[in-house]
N, C-alpha and C. Protein backbone atom coordinates (compact mmCIF):
# COMPACT_ATOMS: atom_id res chain seq x y z
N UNK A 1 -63.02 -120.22 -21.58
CA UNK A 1 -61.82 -120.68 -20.91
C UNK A 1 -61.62 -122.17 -21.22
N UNK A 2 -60.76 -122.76 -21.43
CA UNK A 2 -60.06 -123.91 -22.15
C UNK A 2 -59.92 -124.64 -20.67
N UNK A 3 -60.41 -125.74 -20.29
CA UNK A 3 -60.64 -126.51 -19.61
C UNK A 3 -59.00 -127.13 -19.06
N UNK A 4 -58.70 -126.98 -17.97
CA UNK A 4 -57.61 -127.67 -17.34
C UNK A 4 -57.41 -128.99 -17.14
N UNK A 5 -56.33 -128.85 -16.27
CA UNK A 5 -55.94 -130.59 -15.57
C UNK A 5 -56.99 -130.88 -15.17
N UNK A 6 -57.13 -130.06 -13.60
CA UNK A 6 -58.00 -130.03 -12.56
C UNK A 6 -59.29 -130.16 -12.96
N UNK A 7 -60.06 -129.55 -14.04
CA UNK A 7 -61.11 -129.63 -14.21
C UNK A 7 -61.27 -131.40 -15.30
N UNK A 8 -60.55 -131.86 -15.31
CA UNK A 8 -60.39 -133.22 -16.26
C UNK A 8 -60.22 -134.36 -14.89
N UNK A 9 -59.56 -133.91 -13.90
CA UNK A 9 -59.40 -134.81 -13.22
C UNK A 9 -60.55 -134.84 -12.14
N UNK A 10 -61.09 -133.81 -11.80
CA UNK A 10 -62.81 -133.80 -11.33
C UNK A 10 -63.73 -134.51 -11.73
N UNK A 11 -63.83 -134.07 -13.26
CA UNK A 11 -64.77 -135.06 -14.29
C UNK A 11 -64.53 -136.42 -14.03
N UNK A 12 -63.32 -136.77 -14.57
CA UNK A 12 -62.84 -138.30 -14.18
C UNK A 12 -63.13 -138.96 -13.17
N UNK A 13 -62.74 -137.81 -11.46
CA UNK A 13 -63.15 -138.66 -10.63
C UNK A 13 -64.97 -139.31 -10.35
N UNK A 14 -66.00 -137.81 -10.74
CA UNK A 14 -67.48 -138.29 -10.94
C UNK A 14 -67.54 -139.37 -11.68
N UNK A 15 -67.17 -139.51 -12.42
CA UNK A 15 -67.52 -140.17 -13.65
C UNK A 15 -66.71 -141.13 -13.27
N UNK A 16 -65.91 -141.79 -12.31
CA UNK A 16 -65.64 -143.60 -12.02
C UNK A 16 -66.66 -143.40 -10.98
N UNK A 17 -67.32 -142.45 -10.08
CA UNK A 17 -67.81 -142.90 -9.17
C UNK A 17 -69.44 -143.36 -9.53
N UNK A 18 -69.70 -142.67 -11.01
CA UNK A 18 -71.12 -142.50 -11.36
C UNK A 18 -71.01 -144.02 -12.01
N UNK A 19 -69.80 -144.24 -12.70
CA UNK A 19 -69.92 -145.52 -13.31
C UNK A 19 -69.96 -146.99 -12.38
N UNK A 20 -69.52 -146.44 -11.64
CA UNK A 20 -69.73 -147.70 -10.39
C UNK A 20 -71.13 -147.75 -10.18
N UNK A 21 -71.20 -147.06 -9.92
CA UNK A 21 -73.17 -146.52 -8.87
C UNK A 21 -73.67 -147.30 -10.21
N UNK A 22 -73.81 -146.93 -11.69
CA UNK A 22 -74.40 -147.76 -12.17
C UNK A 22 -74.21 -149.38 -12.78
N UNK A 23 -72.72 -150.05 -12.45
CA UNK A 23 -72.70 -151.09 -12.51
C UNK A 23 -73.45 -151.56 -11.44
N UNK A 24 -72.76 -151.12 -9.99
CA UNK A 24 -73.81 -151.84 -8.87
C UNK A 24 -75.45 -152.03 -9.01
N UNK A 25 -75.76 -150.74 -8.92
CA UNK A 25 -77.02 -151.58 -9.11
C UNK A 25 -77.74 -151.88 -10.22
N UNK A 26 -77.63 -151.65 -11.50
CA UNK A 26 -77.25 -152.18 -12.68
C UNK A 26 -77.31 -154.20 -12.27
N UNK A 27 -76.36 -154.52 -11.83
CA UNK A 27 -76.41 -155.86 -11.24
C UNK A 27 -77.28 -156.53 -10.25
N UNK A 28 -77.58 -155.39 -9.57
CA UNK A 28 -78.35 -155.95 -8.22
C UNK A 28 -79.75 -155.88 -9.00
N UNK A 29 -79.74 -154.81 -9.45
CA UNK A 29 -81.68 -155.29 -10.46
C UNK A 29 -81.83 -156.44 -10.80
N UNK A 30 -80.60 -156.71 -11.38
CA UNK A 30 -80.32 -158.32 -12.35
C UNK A 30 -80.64 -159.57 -11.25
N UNK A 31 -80.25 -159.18 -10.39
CA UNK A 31 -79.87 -160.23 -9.09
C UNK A 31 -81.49 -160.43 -8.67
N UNK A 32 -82.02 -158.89 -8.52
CA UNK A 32 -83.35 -159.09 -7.63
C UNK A 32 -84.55 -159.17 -8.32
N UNK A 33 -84.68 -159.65 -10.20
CA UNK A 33 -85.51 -159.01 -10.99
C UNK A 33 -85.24 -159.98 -11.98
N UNK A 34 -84.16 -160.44 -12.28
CA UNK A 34 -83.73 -161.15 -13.63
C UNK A 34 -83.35 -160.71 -15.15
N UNK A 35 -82.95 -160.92 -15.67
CA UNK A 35 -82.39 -159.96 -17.20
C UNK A 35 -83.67 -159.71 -18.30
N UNK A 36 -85.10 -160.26 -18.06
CA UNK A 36 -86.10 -160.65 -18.98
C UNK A 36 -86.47 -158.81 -19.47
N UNK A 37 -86.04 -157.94 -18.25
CA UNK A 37 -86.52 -156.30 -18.27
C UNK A 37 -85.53 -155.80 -18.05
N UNK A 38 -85.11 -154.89 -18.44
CA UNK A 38 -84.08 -153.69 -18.36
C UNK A 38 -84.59 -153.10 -16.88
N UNK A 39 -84.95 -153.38 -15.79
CA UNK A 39 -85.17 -152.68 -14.43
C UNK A 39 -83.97 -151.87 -14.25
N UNK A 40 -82.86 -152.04 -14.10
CA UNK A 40 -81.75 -151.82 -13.79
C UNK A 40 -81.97 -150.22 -14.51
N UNK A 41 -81.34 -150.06 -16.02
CA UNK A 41 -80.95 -149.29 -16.77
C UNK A 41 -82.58 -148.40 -17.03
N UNK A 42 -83.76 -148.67 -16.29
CA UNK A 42 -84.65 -147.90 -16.34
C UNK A 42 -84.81 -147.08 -14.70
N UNK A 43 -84.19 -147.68 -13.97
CA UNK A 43 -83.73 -147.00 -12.58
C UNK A 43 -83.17 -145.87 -12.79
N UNK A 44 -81.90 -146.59 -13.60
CA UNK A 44 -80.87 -145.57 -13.47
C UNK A 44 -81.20 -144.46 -14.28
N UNK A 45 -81.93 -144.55 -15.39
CA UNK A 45 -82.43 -143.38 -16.87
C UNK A 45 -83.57 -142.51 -15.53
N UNK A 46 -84.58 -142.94 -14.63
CA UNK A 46 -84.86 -142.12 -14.11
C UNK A 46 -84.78 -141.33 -12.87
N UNK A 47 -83.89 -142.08 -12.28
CA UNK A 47 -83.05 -141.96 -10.82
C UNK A 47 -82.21 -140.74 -11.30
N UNK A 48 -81.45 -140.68 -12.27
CA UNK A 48 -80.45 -139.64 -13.21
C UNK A 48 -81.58 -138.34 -12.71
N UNK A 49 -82.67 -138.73 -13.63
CA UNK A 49 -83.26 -137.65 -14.34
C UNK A 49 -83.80 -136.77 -12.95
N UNK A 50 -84.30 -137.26 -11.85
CA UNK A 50 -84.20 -136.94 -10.56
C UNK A 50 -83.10 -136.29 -9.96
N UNK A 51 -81.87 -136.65 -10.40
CA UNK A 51 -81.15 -136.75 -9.43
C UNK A 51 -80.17 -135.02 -10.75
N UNK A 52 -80.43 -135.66 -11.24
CA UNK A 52 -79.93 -133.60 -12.69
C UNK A 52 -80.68 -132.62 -12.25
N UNK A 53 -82.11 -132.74 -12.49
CA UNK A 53 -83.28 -131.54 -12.50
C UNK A 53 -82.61 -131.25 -10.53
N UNK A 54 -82.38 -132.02 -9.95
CA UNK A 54 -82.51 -131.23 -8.48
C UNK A 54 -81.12 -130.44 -8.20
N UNK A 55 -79.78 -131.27 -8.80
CA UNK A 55 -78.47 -131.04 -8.63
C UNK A 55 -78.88 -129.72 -9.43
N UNK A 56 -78.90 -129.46 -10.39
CA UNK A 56 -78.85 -128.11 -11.27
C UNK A 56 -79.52 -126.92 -10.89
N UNK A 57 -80.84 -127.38 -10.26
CA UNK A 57 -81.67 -126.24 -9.71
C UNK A 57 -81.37 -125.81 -8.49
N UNK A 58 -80.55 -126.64 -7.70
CA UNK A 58 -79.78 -126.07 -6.12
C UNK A 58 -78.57 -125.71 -6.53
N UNK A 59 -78.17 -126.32 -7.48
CA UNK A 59 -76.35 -125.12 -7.63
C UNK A 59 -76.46 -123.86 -8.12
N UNK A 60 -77.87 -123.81 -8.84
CA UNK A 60 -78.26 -122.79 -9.90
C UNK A 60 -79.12 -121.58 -9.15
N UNK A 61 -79.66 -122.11 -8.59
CA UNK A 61 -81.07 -121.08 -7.43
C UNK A 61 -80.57 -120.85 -6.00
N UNK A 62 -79.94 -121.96 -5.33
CA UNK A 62 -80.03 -121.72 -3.80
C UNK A 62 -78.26 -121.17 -3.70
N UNK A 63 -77.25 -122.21 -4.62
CA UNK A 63 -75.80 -121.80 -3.76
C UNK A 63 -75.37 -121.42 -4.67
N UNK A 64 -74.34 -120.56 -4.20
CA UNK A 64 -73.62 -119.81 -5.06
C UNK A 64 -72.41 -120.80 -4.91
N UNK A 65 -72.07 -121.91 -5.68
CA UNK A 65 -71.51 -122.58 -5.74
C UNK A 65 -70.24 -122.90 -6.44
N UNK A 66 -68.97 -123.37 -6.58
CA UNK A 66 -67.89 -123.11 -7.33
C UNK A 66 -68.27 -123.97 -8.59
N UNK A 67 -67.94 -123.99 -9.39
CA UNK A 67 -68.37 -124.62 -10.88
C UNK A 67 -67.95 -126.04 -11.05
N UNK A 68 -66.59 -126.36 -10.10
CA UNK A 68 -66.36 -127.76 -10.28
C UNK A 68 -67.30 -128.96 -9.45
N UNK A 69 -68.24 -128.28 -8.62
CA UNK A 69 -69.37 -129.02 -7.70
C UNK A 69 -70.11 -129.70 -9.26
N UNK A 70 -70.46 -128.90 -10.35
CA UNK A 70 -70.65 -129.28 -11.88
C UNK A 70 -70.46 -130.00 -12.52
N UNK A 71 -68.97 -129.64 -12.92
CA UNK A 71 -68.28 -130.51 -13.35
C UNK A 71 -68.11 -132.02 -12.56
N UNK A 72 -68.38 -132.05 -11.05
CA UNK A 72 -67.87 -133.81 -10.85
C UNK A 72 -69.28 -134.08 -10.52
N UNK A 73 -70.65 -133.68 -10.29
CA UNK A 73 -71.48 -134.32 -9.85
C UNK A 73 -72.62 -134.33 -11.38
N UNK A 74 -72.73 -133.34 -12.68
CA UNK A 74 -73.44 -133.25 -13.79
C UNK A 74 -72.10 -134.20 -14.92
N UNK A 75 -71.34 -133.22 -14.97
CA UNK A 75 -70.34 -133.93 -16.31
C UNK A 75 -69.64 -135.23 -15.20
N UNK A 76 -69.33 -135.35 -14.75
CA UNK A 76 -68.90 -136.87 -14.35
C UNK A 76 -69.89 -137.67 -13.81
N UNK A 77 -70.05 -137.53 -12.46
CA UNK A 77 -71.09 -138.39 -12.01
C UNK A 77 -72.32 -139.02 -13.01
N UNK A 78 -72.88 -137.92 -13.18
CA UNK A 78 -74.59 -138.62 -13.97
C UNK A 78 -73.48 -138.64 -15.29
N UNK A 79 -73.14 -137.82 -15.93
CA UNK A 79 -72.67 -138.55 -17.56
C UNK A 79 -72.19 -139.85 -17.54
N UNK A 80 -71.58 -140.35 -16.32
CA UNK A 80 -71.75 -141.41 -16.48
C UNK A 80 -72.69 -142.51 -15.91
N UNK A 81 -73.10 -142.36 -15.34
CA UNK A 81 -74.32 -142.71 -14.30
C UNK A 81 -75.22 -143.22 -15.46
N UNK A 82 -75.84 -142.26 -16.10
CA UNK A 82 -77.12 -142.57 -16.95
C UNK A 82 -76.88 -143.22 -17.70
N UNK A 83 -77.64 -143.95 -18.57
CA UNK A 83 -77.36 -145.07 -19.60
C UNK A 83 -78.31 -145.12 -20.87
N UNK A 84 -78.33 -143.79 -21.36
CA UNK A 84 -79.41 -143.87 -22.64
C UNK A 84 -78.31 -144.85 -24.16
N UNK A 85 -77.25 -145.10 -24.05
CA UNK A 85 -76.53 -146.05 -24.45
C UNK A 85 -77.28 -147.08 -24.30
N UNK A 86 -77.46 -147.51 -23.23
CA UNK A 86 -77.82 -148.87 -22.87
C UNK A 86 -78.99 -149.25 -22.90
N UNK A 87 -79.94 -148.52 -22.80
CA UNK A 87 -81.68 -147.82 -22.27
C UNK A 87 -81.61 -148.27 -24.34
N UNK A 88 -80.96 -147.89 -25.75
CA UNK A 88 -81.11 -147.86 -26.69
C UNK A 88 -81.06 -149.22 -27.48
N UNK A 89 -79.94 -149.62 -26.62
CA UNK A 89 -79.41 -151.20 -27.32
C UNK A 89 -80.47 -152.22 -26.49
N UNK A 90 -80.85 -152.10 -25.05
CA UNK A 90 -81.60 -152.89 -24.66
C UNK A 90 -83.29 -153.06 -24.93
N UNK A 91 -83.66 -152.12 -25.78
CA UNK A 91 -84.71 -151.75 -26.47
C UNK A 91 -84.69 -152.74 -28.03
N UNK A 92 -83.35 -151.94 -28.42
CA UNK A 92 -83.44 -152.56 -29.87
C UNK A 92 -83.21 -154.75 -29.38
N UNK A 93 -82.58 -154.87 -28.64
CA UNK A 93 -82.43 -155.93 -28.38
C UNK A 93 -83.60 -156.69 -28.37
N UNK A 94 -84.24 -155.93 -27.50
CA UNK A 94 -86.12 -156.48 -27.14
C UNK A 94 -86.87 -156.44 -28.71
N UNK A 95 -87.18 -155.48 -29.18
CA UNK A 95 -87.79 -155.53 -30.43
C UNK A 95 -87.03 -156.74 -31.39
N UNK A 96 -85.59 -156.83 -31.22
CA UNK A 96 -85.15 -158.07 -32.00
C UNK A 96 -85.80 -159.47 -31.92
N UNK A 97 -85.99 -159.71 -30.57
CA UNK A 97 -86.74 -160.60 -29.64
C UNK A 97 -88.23 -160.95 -30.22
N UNK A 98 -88.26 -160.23 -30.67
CA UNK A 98 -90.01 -160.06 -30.49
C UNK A 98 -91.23 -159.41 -29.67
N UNK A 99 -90.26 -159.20 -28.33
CA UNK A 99 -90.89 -158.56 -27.49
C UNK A 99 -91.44 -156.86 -27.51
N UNK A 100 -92.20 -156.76 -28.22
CA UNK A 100 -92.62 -155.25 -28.69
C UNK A 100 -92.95 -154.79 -27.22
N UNK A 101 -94.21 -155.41 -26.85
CA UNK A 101 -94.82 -154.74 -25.04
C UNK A 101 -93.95 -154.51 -24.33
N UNK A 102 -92.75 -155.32 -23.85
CA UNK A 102 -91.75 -154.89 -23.22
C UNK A 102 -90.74 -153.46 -23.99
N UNK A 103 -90.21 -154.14 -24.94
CA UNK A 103 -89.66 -152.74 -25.60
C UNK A 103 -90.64 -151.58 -25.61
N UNK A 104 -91.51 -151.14 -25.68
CA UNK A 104 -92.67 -150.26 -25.95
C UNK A 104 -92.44 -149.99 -24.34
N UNK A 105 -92.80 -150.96 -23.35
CA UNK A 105 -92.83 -150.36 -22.07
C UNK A 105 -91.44 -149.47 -21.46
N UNK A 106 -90.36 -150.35 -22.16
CA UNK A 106 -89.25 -149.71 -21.69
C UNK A 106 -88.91 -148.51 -22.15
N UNK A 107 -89.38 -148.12 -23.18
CA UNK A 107 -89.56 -146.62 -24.03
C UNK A 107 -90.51 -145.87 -23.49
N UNK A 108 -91.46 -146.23 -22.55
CA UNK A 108 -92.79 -145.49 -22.16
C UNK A 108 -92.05 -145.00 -21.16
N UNK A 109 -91.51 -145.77 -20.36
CA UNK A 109 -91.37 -145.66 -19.29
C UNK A 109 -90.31 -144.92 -18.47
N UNK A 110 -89.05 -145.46 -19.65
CA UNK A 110 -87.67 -144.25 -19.29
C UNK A 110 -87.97 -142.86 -20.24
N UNK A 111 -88.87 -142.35 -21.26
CA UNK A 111 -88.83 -141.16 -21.32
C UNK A 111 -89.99 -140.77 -20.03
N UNK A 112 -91.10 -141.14 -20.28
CA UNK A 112 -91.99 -140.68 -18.97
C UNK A 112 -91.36 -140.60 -18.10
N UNK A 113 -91.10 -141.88 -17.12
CA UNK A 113 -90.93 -141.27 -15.72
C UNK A 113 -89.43 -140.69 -15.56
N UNK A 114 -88.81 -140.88 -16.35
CA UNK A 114 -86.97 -139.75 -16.93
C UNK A 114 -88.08 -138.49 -16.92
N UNK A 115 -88.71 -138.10 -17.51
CA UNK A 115 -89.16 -136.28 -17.38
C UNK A 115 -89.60 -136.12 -16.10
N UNK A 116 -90.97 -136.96 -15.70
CA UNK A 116 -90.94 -136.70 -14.73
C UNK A 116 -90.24 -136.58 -13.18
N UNK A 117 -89.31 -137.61 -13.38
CA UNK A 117 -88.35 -137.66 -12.45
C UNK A 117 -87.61 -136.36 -12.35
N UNK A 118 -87.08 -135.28 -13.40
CA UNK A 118 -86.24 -134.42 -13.66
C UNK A 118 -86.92 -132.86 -13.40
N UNK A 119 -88.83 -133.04 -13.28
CA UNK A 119 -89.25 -131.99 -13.41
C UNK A 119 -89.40 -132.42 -11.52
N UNK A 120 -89.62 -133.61 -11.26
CA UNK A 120 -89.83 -133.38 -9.76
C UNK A 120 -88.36 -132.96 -9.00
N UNK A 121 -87.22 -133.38 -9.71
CA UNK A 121 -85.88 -132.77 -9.54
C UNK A 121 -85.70 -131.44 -9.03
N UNK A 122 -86.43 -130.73 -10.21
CA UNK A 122 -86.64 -129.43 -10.30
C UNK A 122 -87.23 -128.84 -9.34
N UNK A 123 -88.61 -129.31 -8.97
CA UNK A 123 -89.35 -129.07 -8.04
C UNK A 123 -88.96 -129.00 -6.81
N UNK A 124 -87.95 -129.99 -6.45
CA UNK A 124 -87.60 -130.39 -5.22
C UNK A 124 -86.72 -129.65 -4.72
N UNK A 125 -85.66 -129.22 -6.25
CA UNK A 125 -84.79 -128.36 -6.04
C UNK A 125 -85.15 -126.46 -5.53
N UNK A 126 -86.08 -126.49 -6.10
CA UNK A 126 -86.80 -124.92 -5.73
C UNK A 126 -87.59 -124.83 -4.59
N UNK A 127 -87.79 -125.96 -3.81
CA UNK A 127 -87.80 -126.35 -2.30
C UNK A 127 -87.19 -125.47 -1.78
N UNK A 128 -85.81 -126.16 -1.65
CA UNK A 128 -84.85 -126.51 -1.39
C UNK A 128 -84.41 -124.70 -1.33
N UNK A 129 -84.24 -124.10 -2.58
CA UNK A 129 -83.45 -123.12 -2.73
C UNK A 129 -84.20 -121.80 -2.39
């Protein structure tokens, strides 16, 4: 089925609300942490990954849910929410730097605790359902 208005204007609305959620605190890391670490954009890479694995496994296992709950909280919200965009350039940035340990950590750290965050998602979600 060929995707509508309605289902474009759902997406859209997740997706300003996901993009906010990650400017805010995106900034406030900055504010409470300083720019020297990607804190921010490693929150958000595993806060996401938490926040997918549980959304998917309760729409999927527990409710029989309408499909646009999907569409604005997976394709809008977290698509825009997450920041492996940013999680990529702020890596390569660091290695430009010189800073390998940091880049290396920031790669350890948003795929690690991103899986794990997504399998405890999961987990939490089959709680749940």
């Amino acid at each position: 089925m060929a995707p509508g208005w309605r289902d474009v204007l759902v997406i859209a609305l997740g997706a300003a609300a996901g993009a906010n959620a990650r400017y805010w605190l995106s900034n406030w890391f900055v504010a409470r942490f300083g720019p020297a670490f990607p804190w921010g954009t490693l929150f958000i890479n595993v806060s996401g990954g938490l926040v997918i694995g549980l959304v998917l496994t309760v729409l999927g296992q527990r409710l029989v849910a309408d499909p646009t709950y999907r569409l604005l909280l997976v394709t809008g919200f977290l698509g825009a929410y997450t920041t492996f965009s940013t999680f990529t350039y702020e890596t390569t940035a660091l290695i430009q730097q010189g800073e390998y340990g940091s880049a290396a950590a920031n790669v350890a750290g948003s795929v690690a605790l991103g899986l794990a965050a997504t399998l405890g998602g999961i987990w939490l979600g089959r709680l749940l359902a």
